[in-house]
Protein backbone atom coordinates (compact mmCIF):
# COMPACT_ATOMS: atom_id res chain seq x y z
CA UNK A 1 0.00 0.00 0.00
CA UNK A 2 1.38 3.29 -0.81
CA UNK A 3 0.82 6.64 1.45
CA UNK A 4 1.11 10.03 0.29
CA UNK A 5 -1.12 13.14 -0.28
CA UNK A 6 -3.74 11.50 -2.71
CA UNK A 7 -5.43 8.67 -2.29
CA UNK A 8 -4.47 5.21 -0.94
CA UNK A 9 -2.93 3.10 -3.37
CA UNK A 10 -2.65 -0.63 -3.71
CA UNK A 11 0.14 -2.01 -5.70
CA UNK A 12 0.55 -5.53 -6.22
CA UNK A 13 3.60 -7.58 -5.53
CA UNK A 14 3.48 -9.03 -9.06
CA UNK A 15 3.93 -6.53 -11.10
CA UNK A 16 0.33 -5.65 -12.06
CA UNK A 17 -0.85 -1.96 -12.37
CA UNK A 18 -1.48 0.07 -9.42
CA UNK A 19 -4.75 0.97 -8.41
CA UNK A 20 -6.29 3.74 -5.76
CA UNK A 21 -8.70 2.74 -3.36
CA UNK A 22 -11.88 4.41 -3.10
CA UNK A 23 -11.90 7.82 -0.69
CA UNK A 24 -14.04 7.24 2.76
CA UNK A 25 -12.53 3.10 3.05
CA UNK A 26 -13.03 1.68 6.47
CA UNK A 27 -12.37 -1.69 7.98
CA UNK A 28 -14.80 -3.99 8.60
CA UNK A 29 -13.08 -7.09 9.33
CA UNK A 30 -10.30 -9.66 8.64
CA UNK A 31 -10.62 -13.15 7.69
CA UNK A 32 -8.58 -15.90 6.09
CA UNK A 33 -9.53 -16.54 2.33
CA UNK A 34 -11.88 -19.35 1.18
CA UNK A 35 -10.72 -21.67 -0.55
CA UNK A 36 -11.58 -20.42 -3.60
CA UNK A 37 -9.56 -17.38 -2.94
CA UNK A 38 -6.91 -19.23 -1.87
CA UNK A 39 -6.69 -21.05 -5.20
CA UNK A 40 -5.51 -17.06 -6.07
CA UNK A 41 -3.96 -16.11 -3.50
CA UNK A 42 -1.45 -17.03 -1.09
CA UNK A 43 -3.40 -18.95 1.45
CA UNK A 44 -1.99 -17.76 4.45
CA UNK A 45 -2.95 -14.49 4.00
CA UNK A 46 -5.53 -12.12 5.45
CA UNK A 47 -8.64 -10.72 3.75
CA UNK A 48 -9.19 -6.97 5.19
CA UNK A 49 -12.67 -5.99 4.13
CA UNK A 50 -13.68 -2.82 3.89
CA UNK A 51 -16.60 -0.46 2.95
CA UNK A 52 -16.25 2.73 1.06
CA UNK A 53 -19.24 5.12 -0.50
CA UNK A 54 -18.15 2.94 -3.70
CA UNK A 55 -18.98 -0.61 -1.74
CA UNK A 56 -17.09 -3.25 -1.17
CA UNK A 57 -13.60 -3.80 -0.97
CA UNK A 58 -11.30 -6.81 -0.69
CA UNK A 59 -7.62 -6.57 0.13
CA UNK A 60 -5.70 -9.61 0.50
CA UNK A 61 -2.59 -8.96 2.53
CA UNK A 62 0.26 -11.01 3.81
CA UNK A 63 0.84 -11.29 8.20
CA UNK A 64 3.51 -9.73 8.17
CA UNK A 65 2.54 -6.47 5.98
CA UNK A 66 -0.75 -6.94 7.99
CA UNK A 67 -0.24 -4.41 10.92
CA UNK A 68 1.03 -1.52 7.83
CA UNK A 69 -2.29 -1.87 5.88
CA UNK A 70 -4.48 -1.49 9.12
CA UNK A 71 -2.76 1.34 10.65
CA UNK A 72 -2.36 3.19 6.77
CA UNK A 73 -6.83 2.90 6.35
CA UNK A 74 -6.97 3.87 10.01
CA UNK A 75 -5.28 7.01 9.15
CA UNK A 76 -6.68 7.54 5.93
């Protein structure tokens, strides 16, 4: 997750293109993916779900960037 003066922006390890998350995104939970994430995914990471004026949103984050991602929409 990148911070800075715009918007929150996701950027995937893999070298897909970046993407900013919607303004007003709060957590509304953590979970470990299905199993039809997981087929995606890593599977030990976390789902953070969140809710912005736009809906949803998904981010699937490793444990140990876990604590980063929380603190970075807590502040946002």
């Amino acid at each position: 997750m990148l911070i800075g003066a715009g918007p929150l922006v996701w950027e995937p390890s893999f070298g897909k293109q970046k993407a900013a998350l919607p303004a007003g995104l709060r957590r509304t939970g953590m979970r470990s993916p299905s199993w039809r994430e997981a087929v995606a995914l890593n599977p030990r990471s976390r789902i953070v779900e969140c809710e912005s004026s736009d809906g949803e949103v998904l981010i699937a984050v490793m444990p140990e960037e876990l604590d980063h991602v929380i603190k970075a929409l807590e502040s946002a």
